[in-house]
Protein backbone atom coordinates (compact mmCIF):
# COMPACT_ATOMS: atom_id res chain seq x y z
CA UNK A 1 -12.27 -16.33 101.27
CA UNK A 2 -10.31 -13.37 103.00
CA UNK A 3 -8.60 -16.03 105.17
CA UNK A 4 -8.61 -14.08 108.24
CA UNK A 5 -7.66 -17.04 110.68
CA UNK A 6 -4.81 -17.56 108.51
CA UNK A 7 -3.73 -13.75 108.43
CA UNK A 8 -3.94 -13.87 112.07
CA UNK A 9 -1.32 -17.01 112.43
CA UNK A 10 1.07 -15.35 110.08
CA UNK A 11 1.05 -12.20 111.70
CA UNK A 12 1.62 -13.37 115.39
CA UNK A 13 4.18 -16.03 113.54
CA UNK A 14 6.16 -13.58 112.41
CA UNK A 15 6.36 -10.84 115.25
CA UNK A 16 7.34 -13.82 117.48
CA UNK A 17 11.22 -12.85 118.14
CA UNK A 18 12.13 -16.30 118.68
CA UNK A 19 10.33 -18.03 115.94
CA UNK A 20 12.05 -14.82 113.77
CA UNK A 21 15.68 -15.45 115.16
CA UNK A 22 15.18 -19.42 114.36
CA UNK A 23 14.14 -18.50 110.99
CA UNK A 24 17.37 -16.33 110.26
CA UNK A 25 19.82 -18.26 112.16
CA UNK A 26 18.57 -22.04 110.67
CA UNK A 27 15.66 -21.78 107.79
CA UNK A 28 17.12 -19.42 105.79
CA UNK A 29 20.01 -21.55 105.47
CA UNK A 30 18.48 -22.73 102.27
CA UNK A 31 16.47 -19.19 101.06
CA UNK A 32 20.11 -17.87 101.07
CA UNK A 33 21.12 -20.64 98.29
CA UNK A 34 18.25 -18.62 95.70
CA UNK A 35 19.44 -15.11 96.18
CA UNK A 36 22.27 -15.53 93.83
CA UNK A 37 19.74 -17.19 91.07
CA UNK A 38 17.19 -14.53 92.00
CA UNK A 39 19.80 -11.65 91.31
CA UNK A 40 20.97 -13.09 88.05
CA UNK A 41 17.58 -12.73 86.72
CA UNK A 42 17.51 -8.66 87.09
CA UNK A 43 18.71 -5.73 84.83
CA UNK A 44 22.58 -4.25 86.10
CA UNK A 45 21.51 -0.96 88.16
CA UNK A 46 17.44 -1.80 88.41
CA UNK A 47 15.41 0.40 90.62
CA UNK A 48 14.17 -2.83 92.82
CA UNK A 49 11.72 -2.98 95.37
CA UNK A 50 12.23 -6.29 97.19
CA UNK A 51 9.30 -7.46 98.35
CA UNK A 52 8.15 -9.45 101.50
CA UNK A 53 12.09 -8.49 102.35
CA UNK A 54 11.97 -10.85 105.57
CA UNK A 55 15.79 -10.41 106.44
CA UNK A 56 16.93 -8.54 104.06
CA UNK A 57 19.26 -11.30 102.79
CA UNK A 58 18.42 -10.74 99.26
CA UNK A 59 18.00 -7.19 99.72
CA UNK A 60 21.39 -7.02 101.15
CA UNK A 61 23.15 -9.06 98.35
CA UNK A 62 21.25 -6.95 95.91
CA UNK A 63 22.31 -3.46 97.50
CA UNK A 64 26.17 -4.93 97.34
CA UNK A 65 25.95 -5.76 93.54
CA UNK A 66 24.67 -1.39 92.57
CA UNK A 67 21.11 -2.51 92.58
CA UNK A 68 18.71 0.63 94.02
CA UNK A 69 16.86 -1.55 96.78
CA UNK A 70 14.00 -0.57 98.56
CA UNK A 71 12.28 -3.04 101.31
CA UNK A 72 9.39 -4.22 102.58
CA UNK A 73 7.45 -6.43 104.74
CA UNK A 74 4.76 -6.40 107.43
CA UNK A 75 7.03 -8.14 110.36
CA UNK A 76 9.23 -5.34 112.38
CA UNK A 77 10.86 -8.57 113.74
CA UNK A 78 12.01 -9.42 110.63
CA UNK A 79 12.66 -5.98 109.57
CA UNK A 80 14.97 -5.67 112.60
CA UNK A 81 17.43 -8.35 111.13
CA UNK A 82 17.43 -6.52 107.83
CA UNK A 83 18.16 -3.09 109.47
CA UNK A 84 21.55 -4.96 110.72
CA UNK A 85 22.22 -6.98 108.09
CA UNK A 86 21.59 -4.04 104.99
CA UNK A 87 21.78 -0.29 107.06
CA UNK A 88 22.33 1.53 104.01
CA UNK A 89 18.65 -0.02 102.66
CA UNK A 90 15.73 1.81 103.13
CA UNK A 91 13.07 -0.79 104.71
CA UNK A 92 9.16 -0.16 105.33
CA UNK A 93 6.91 -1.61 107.39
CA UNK A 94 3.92 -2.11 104.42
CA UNK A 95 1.21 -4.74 102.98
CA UNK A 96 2.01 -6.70 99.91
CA UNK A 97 -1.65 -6.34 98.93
CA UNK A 98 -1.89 -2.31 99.79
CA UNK A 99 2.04 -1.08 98.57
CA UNK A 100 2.34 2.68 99.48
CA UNK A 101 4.17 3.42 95.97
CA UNK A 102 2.93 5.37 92.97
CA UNK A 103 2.47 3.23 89.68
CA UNK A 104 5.24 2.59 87.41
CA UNK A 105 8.09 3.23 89.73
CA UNK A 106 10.26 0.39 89.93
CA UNK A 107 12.07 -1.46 87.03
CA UNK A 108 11.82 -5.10 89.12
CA UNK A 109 9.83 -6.96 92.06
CA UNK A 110 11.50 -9.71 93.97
CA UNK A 111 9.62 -11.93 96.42
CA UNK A 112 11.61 -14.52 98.07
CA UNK A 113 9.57 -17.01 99.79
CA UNK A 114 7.03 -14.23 100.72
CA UNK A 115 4.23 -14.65 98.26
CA UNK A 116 2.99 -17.75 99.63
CA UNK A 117 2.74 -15.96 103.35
CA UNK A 118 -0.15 -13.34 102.13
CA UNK A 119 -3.35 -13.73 102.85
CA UNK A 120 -4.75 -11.85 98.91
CA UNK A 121 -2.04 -13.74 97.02
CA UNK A 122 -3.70 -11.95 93.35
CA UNK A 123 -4.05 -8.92 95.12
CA UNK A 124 -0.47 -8.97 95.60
CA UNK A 125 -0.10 -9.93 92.02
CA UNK A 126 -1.65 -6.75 91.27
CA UNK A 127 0.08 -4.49 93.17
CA UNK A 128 3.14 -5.92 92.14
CA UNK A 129 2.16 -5.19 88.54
CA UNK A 130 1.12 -1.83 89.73
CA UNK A 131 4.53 -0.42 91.17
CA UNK A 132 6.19 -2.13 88.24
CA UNK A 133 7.41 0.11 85.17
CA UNK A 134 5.94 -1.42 81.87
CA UNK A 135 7.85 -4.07 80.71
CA UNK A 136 9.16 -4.31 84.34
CA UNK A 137 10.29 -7.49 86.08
CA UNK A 138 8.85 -9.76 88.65
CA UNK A 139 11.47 -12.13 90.08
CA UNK A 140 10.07 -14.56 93.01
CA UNK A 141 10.63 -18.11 94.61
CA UNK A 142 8.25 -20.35 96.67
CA UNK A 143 8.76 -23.67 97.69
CA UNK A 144 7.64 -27.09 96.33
CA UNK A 145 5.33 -29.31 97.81
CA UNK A 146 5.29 -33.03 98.42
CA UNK A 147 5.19 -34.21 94.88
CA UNK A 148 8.85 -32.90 94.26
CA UNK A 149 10.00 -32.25 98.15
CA UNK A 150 10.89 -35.07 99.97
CA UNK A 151 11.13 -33.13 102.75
CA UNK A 152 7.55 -31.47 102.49
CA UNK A 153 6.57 -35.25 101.61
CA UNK A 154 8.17 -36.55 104.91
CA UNK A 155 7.00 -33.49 107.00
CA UNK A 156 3.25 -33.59 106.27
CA UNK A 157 3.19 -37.55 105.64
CA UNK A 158 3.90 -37.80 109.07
CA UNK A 159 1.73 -35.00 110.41
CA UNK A 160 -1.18 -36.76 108.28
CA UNK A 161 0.29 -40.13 109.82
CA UNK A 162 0.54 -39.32 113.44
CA UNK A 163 -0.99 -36.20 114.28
CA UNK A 164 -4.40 -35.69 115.89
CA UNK A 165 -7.04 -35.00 114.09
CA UNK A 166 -8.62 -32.26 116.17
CA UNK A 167 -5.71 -29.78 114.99
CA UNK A 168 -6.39 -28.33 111.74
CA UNK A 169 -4.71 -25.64 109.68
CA UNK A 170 -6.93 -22.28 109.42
CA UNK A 171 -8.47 -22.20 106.15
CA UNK A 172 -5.39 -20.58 103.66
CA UNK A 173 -4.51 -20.16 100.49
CA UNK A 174 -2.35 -23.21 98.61
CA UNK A 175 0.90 -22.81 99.85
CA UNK A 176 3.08 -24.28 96.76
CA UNK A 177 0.60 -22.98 94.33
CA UNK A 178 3.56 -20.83 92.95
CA UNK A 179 5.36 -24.18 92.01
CA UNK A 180 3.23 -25.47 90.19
CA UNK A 181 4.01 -23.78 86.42
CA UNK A 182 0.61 -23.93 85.04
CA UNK A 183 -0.63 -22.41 88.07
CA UNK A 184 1.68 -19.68 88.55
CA UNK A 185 0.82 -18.64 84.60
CA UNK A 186 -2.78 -18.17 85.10
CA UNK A 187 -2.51 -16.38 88.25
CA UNK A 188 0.40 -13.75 87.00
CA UNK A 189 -1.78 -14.05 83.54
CA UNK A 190 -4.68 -12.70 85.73
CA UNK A 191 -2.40 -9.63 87.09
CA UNK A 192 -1.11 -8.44 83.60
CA UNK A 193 2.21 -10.40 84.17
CA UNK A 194 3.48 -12.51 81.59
CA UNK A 195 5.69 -15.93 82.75
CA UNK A 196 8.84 -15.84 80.80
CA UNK A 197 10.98 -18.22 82.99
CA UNK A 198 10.36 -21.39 85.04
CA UNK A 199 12.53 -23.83 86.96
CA UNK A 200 13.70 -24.82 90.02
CA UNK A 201 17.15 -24.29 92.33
CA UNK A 202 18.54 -26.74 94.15
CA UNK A 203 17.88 -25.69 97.70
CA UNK A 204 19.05 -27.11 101.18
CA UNK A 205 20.23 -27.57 104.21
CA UNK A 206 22.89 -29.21 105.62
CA UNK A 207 22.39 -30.62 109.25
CA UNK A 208 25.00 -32.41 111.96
CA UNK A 209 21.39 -34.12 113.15
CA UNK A 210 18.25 -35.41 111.90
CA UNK A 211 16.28 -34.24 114.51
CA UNK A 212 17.25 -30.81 113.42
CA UNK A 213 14.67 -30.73 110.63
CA UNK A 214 11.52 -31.27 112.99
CA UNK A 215 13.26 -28.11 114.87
CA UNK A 216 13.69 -25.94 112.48
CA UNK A 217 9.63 -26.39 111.19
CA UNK A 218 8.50 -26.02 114.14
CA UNK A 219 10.72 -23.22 115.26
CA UNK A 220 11.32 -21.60 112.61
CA UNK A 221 7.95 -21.20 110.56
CA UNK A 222 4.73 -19.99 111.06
CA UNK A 223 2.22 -22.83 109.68
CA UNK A 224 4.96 -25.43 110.72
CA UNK A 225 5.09 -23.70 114.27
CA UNK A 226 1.42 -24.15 114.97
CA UNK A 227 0.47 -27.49 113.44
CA UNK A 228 3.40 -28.92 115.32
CA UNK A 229 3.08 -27.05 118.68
CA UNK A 230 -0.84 -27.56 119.21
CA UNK A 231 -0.66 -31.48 118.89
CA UNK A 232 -0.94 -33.26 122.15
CA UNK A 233 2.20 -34.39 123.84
CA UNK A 234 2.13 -37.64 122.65
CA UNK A 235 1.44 -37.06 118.58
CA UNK A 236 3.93 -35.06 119.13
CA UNK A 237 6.77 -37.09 119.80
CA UNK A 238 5.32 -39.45 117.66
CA UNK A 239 5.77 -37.43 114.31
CA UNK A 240 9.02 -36.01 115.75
CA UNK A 241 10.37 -39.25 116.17
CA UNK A 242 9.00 -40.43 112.95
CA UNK A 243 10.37 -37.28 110.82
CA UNK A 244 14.41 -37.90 112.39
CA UNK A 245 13.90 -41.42 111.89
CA UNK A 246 13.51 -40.59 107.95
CA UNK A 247 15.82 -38.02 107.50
CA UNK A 248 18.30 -39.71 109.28
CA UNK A 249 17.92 -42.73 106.28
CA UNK A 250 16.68 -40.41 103.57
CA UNK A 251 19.20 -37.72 103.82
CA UNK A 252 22.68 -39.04 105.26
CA UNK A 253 25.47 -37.44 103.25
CA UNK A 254 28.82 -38.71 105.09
CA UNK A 255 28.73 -38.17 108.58
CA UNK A 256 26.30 -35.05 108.00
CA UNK A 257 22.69 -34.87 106.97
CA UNK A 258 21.57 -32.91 103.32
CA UNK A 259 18.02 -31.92 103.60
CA UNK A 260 16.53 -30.92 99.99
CA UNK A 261 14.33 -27.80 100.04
CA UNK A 262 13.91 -27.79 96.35
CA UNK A 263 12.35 -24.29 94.93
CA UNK A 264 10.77 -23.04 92.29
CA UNK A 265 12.04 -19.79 90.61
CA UNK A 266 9.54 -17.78 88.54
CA UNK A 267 10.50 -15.17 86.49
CA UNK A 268 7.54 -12.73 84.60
CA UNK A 269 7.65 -9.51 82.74
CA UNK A 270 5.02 -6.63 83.28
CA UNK A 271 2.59 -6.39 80.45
């Protein structure tokens, strides 16, 4: 499938400015707890492209710590909020599955929770090994899915539970695919990339309400954004009040609300 629907959804997603200043301001709350993790992985003074930048949080980190940092992603929205966070980074507006780099030019790839956004996820594999040196590094997180997230559990358990049926996700490719070990070492296997490294970070947020998780899904990402926004009025309140309802029991922590976003951290070497 080329998943055009899909591609569609993630591009208008992501050039929307609000959806893009709910992202950085809220849902990146818990990328921000991988970049540290993410770095650690990488060679002192690597020539690193960071892929599917988004922000430019890790890009930014990366810069401060002597790493050579190049950027990219395919939302100028996004791009925007790197350009202010990172200035002295150079960031391009490019295509994970058509880089505009020469082979063999950068000693690491990182993707943080960008992978799972493209449309060709091997053909991003392959261009990743590519623009990667031999015996390069690709560094990347996704997210897990229901059968180790409660909070993906309680999001699409509810969505499942209360949502109409009438509004369906475009046809796209498995979102938590990369979390799933087994998975992720057949498809890098298939792009010349060899997994070295598996496990997962302890991701999160931490909320003063509930209702503040059903806000930041469906302000704050793409798929979230649509499966959320097209259900009727009423299926709508129905899953938001059925999502605060269980964070507010699953996830009290004092008088203050810890959300797990559990991810998965993949680390492979360039064959």
């Amino acid at each position: 499938m080329d998943f055009k629907d899909f591609a569609e959804l993630e591009v208008d997603g992501w050039s929307d400015a609000n959806l893009a200043d709910t992202y950085v301001s809220r849902f990146s709350k818990a990328t921000d707890m991988a970049v540290e993790p993410m770095l650690a992985c990488l060679e002192p003074g690597s020539d690193i492209l960071d892929l599917c930048c988004g922000q430019g949080n890790l890009s930014a980190a990366a810069h401060a710590r002597g790493f050579r940092v190049t950027g990219l992603d395919f939302s100028r929205e996004m791009l925007a909020h790197a350009h202010d966070r990172a200035p002295d980074v150079v960031f391009l507006v490019g295509d994970a599955q058509e880089m505009p780099f020469d082979e063999d030019v950068f000693d690491a790839v990182t993707c943080g929770f960008g992978l799972m956004h493209v449309p060709d996820q091997p053909k991003a594999l392959s261009e990743v090994a590519r623009v990667l040196r031999p015996g390069g590094r690709f560094v990347m997180t996704s997210w897990h899915g229901p059968d180790v997230s409660k909070t993906f559990a309680l999001l699409y358990g509810n969505v499942r539970a209360h949502g109409a049926e009438s509004v369906k996700m475009p046809e796209s490719p498995d979102f938590h695919q990369f979390a799933r070990e087994e998975t992720a070492r057949d498809l890098f296997d298939a792009a010349g990339l060899t997994l070295d490294r598996f496990e997962t970070i302890d991701c999160h947020w931490d909320l003063d309400d509930p209702a503040d998780v059903i806000e930041i899904f469906q302000n704050g990402a793409p798929r979230a954004s649509y499966l959320l926004t097209n259900q009727p009025r009423k299926n709508l309140q129905a899953i938001r009040k059925a999502i605060t309802d269980g964070a507010r029991e699953a996830f009290a922590h004092g008088d203050t609300w810890q959300v797990p976003m559990p991810a998965a951290l993949a680390v492979a070497t360039k064959r």
